[in-house]
PDB file of N, CA and C in Angstrom:
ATOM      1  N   UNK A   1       0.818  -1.189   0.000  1.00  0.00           N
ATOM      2  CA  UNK A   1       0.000   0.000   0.000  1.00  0.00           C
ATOM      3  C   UNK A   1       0.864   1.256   0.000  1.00  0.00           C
ATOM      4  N   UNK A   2       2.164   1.381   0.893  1.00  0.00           N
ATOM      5  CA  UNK A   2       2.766   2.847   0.402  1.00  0.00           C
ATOM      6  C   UNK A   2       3.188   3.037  -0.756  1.00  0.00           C
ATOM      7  N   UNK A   3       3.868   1.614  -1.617  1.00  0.00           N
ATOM      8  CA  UNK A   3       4.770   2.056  -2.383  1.00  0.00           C
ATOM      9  C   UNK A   3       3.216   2.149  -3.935  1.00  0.00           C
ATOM     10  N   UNK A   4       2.062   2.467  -3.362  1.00  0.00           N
ATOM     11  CA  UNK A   4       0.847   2.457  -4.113  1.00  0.00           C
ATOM     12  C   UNK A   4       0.729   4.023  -3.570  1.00  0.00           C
ATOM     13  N   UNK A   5       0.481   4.182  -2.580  1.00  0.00           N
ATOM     14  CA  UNK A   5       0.780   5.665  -2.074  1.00  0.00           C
ATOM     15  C   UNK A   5       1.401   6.550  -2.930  1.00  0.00           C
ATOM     16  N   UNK A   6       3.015   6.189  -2.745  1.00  0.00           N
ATOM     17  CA  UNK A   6       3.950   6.885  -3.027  1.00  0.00           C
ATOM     18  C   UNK A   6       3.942   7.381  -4.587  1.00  0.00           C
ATOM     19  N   UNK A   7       3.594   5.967  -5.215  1.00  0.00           N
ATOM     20  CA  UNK A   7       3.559   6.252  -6.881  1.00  0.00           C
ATOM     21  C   UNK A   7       2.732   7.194  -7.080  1.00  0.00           C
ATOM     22  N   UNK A   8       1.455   7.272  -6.243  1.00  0.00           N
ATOM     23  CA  UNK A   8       0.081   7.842  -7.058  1.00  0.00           C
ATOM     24  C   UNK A   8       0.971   9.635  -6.369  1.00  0.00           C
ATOM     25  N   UNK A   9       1.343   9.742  -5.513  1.00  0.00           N
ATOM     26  CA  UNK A   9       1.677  11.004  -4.603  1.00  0.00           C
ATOM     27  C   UNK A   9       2.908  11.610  -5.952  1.00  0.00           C
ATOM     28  N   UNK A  10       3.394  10.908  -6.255  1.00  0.00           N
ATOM     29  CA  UNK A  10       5.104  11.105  -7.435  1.00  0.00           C
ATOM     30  C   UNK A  10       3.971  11.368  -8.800  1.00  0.00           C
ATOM     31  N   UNK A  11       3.304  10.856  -8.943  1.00  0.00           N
ATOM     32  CA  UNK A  11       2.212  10.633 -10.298  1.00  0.00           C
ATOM     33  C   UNK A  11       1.933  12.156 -10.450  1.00  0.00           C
ATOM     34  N   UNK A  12       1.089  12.403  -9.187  1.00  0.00           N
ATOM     35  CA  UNK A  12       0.425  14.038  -8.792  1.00  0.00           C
ATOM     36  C   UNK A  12       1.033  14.876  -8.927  1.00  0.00           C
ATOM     37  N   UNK A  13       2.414  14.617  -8.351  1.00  0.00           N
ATOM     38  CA  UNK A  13       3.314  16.061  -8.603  1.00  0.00           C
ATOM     39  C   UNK A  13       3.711  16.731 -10.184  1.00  0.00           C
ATOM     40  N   UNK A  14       3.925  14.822 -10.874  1.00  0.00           N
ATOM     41  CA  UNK A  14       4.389  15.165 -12.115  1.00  0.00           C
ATOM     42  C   UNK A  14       3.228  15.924 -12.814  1.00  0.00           C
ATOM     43  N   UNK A  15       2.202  15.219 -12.991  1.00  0.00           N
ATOM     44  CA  UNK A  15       1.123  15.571 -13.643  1.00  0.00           C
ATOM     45  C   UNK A  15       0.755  16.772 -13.303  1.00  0.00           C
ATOM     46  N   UNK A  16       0.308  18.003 -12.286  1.00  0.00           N
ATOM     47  CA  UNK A  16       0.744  19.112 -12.223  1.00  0.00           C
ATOM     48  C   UNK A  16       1.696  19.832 -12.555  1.00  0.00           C
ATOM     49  N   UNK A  17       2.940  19.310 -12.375  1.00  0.00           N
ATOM     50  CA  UNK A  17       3.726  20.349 -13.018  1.00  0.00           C
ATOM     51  C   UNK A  17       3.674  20.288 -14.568  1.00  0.00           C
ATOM     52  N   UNK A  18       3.473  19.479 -15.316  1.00  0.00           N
ATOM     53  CA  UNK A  18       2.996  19.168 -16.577  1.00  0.00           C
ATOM     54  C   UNK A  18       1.634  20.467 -17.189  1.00  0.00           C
ATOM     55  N   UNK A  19       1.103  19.883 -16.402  1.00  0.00           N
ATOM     56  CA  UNK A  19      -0.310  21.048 -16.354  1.00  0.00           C
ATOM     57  C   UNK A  19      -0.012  22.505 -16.595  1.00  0.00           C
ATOM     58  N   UNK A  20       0.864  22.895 -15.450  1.00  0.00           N
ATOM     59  CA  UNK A  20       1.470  23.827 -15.300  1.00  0.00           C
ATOM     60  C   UNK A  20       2.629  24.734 -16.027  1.00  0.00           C
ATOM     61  N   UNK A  21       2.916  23.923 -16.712  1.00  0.00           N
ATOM     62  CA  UNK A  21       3.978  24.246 -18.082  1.00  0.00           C
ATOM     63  C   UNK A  21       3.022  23.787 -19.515  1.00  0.00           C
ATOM     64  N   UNK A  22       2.025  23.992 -19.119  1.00  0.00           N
ATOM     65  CA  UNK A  22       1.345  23.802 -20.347  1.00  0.00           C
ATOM     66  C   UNK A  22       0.816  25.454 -20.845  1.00  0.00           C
ATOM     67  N   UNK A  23       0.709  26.444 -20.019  1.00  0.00           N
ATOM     68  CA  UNK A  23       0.168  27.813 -20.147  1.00  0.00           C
ATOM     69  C   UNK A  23       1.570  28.775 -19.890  1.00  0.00           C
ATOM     70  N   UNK A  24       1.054  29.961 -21.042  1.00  0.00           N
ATOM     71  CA  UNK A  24       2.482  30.884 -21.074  1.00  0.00           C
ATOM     72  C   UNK A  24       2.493  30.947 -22.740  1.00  0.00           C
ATOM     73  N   UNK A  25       3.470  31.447 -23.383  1.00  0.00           N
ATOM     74  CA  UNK A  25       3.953  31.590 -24.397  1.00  0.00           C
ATOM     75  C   UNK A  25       5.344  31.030 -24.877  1.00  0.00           C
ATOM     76  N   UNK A  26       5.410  30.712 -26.051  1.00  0.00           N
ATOM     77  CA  UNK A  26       6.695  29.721 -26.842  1.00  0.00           C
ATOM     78  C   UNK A  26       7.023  31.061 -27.950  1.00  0.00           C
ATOM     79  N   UNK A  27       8.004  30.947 -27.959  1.00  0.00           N
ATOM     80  CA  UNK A  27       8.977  31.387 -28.975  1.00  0.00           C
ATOM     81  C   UNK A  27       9.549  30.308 -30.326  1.00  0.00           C
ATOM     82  N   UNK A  28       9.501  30.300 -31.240  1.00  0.00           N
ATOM     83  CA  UNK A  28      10.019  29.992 -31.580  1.00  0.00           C
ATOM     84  C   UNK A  28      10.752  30.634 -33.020  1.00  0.00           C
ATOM     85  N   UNK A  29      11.818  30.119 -33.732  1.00  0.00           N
ATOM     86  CA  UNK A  29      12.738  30.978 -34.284  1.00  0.00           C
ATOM     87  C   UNK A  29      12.937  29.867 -35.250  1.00  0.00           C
ATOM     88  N   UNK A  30      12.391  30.346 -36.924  1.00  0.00           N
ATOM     89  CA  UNK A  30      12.544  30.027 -37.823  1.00  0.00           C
ATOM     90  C   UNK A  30      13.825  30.660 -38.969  1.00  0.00           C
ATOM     91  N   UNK A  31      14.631  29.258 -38.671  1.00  0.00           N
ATOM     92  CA  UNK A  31      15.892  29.947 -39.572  1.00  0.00           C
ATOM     93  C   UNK A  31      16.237  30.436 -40.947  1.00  0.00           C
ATOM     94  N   UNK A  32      15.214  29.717 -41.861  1.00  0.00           N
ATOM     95  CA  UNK A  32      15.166  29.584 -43.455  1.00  0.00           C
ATOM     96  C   UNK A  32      14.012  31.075 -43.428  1.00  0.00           C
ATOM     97  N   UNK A  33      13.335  31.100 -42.596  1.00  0.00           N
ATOM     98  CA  UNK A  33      12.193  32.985 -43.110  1.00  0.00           C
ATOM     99  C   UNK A  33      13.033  33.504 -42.270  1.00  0.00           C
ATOM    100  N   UNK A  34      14.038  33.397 -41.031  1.00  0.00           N
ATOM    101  CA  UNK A  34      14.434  34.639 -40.868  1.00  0.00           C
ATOM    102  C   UNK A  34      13.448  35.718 -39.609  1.00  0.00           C
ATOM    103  N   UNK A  35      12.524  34.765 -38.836  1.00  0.00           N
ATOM    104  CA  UNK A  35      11.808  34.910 -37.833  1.00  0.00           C
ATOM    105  C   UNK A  35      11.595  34.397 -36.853  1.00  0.00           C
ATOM    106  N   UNK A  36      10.785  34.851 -36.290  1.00  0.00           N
ATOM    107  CA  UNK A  36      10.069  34.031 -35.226  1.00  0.00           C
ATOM    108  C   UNK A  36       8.899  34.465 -34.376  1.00  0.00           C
ATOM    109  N   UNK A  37       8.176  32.781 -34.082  1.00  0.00           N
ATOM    110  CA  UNK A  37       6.836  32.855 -33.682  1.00  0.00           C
ATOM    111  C   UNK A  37       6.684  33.220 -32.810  1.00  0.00           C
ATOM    112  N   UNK A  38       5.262  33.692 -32.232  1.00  0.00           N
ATOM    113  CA  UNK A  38       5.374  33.616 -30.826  1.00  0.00           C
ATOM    114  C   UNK A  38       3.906  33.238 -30.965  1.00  0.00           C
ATOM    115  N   UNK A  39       4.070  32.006 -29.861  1.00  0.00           N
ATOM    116  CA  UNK A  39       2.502  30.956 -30.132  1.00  0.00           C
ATOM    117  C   UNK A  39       1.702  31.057 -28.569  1.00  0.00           C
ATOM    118  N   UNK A  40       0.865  30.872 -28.444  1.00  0.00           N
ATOM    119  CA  UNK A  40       0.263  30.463 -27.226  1.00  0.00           C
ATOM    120  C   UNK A  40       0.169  29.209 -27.108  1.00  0.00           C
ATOM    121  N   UNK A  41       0.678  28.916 -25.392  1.00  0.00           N
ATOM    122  CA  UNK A  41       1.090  27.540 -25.325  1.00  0.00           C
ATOM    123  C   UNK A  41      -0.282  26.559 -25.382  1.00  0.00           C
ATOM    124  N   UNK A  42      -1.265  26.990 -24.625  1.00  0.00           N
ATOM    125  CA  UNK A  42      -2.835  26.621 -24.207  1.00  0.00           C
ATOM    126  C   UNK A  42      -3.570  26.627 -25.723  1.00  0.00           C
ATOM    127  N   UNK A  43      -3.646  27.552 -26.443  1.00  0.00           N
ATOM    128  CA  UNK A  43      -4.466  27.375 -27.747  1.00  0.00           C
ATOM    129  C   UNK A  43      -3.710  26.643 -29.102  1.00  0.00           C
ATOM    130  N   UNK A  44      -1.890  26.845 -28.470  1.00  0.00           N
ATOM    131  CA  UNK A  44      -1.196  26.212 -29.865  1.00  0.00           C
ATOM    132  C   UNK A  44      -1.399  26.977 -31.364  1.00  0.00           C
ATOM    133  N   UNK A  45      -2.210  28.140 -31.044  1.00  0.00           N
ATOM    134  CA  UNK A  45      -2.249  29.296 -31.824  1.00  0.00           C
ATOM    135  C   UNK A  45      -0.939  30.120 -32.281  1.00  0.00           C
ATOM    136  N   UNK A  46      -0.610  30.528 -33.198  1.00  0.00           N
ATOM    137  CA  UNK A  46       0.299  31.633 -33.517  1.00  0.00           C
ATOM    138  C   UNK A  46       0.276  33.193 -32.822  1.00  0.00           C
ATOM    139  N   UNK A  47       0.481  33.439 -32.184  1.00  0.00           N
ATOM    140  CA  UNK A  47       0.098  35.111 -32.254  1.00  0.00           C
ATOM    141  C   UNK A  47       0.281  36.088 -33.088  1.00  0.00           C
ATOM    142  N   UNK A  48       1.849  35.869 -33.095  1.00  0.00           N
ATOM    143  CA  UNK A  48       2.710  36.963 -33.742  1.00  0.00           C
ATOM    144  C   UNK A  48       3.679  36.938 -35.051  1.00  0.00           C
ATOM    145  N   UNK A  49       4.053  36.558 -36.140  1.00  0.00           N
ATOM    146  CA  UNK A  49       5.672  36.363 -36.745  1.00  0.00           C
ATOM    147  C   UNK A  49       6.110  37.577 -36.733  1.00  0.00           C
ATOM    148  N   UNK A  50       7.542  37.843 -36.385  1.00  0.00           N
ATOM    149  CA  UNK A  50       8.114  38.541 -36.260  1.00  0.00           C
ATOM    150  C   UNK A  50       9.331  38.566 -37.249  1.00  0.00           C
ATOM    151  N   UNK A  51      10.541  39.282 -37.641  1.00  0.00           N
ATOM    152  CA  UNK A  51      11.365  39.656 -38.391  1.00  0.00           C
ATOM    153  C   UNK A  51      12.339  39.578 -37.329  1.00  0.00           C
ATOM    154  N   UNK A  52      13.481  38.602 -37.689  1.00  0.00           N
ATOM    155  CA  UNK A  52      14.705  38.608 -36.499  1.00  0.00           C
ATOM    156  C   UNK A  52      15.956  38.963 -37.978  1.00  0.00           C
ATOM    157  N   UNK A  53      17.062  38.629 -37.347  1.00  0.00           N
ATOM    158  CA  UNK A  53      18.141  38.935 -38.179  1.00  0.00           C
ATOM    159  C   UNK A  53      18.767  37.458 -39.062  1.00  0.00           C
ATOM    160  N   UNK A  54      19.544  37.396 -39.713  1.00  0.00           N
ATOM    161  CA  UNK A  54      19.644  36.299 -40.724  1.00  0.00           C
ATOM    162  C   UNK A  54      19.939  35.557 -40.130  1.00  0.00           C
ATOM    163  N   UNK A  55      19.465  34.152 -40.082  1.00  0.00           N
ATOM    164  CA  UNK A  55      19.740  32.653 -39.675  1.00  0.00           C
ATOM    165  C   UNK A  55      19.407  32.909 -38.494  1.00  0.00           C
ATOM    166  N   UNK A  56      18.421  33.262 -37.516  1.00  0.00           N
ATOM    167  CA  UNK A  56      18.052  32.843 -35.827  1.00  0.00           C
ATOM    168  C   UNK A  56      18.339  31.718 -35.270  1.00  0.00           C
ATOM    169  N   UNK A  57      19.347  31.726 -34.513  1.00  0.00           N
ATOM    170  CA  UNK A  57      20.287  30.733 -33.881  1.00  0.00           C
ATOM    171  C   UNK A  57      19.393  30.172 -32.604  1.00  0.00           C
ATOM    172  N   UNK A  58      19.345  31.137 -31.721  1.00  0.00           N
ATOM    173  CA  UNK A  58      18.768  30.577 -30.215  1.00  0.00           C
ATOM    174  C   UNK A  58      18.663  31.584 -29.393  1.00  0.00           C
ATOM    175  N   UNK A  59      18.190  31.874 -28.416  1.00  0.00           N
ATOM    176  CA  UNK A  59      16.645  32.763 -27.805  1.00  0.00           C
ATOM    177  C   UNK A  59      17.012  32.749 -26.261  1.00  0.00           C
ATOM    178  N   UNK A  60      17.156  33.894 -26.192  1.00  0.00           N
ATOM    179  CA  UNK A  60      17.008  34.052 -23.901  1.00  0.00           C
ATOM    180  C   UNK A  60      15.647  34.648 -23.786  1.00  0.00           C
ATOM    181  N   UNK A  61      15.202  34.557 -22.541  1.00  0.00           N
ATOM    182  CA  UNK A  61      14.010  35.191 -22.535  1.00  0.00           C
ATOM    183  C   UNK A  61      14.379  35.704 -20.907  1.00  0.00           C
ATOM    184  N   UNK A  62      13.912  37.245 -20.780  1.00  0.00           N
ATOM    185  CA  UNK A  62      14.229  37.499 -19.319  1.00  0.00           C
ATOM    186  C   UNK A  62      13.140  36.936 -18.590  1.00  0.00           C
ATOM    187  N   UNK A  63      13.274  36.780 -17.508  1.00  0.00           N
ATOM    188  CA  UNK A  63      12.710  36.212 -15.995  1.00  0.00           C
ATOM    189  C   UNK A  63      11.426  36.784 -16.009  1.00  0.00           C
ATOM    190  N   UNK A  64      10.810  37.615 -16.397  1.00  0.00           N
ATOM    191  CA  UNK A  64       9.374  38.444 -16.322  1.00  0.00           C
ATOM    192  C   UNK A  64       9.008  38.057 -17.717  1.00  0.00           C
ATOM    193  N   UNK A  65       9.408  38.126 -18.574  1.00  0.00           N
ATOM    194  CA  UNK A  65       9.001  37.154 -19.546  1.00  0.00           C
ATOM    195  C   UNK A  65       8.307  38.216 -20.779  1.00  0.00           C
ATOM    196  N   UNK A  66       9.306  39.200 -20.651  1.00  0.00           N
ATOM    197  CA  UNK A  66       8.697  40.639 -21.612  1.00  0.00           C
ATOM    198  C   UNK A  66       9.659  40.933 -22.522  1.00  0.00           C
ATOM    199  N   UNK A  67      11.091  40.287 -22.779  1.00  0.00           N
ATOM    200  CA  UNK A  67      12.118  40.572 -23.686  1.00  0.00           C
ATOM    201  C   UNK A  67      12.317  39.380 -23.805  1.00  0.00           C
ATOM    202  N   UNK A  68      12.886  39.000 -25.394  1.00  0.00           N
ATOM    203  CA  UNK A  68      13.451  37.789 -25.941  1.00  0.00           C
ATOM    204  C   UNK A  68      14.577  38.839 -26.823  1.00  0.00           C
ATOM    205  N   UNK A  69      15.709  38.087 -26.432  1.00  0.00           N
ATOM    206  CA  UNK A  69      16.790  38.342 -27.516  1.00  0.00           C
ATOM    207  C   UNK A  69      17.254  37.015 -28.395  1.00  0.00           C
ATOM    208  N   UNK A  70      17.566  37.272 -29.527  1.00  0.00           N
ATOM    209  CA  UNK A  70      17.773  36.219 -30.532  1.00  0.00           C
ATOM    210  C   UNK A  70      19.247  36.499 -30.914  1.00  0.00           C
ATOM    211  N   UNK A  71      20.064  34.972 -30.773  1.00  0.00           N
ATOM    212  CA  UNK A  71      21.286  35.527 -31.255  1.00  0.00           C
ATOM    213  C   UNK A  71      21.110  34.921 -33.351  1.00  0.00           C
ATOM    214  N   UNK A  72      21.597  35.798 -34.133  1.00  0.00           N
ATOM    215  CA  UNK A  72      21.645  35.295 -35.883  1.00  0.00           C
ATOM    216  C   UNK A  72      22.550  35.097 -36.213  1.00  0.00           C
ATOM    217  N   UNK A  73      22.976  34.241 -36.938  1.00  0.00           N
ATOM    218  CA  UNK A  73      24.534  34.095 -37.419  1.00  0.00           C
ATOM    219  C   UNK A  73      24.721  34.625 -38.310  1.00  0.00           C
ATOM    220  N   UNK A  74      23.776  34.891 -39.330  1.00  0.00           N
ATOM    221  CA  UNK A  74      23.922  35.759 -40.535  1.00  0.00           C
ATOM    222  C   UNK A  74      24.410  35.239 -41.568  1.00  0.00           C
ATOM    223  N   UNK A  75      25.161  36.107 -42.938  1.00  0.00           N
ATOM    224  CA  UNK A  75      25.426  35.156 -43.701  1.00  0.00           C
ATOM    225  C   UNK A  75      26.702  34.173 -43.950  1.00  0.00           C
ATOM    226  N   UNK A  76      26.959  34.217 -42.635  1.00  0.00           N
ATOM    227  CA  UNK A  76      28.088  33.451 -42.583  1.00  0.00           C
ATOM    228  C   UNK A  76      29.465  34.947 -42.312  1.00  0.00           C
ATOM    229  N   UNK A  77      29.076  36.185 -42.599  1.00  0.00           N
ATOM    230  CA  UNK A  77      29.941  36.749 -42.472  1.00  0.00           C
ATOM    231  C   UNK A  77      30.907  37.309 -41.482  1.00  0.00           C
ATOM    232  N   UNK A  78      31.390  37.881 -41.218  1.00  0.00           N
ATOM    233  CA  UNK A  78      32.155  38.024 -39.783  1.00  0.00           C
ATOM    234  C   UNK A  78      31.537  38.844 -38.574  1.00  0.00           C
ATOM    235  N   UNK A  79      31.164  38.311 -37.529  1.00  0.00           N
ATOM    236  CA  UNK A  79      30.620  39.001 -36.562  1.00  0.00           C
ATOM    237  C   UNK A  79      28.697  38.088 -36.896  1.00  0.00           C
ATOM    238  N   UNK A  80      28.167  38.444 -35.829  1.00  0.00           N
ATOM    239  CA  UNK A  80      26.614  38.029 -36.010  1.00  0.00           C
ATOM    240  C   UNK A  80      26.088  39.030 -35.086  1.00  0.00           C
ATOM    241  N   UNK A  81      24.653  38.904 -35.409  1.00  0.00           N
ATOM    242  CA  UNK A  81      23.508  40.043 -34.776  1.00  0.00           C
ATOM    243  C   UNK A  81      22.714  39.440 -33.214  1.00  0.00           C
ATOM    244  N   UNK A  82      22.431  40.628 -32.968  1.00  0.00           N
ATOM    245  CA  UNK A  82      21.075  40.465 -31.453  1.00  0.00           C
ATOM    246  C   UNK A  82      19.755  40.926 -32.108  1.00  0.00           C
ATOM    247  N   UNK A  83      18.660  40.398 -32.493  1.00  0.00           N
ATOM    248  CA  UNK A  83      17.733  40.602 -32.539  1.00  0.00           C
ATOM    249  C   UNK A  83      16.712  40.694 -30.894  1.00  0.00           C
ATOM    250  N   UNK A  84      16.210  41.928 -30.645  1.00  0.00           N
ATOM    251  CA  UNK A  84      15.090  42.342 -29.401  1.00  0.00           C
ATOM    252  C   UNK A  84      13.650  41.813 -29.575  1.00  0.00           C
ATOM    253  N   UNK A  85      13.475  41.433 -28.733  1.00  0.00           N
ATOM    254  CA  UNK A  85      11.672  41.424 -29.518  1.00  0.00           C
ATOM    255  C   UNK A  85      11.599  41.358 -27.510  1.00  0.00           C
TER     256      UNK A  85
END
């Protein structure tokens, strides 16, 4: 019976936090257009495409969750960009 306990108690936690990372917003960064989405996580809807700089590499997002910077590699040439959004 505990280790029936325990599973269903380990089950609960996961499955909430699951739940819980299911709402918010996704970024994502399309390298071949040169953008990126910004979707709602709950509807799986698009919101936004946006215009980043050539080739969108990979994405910070600050802690409040109101700036994304994108680093671009560009065209291969020397140095690469910060795209803000």
């Amino acid at each position: 019976m505990y280790k029936t306990f325990c599973t269903s108690c380990l089950l609960g936690l996961v499955t909430a936090t699951v739940l819980h990372a299911q709402t918010g917003t996704l970024v994502v960064l399309n390298k071949r257009a040169n953008t990126a989405d910004i979707i709602d996580v709950e509807s799986g809807q698009t919101l936004q495409t946006l215009p980043t700089g050539q080739v969108p590499h990979g994405a910070a997002i600050s802690s409040d969750g109101r700036v994304v910077v994108t680093t671009d590699y560009g065209a291969r040439a020397s140095g690469t960009t910060l795209t803000i959004i």
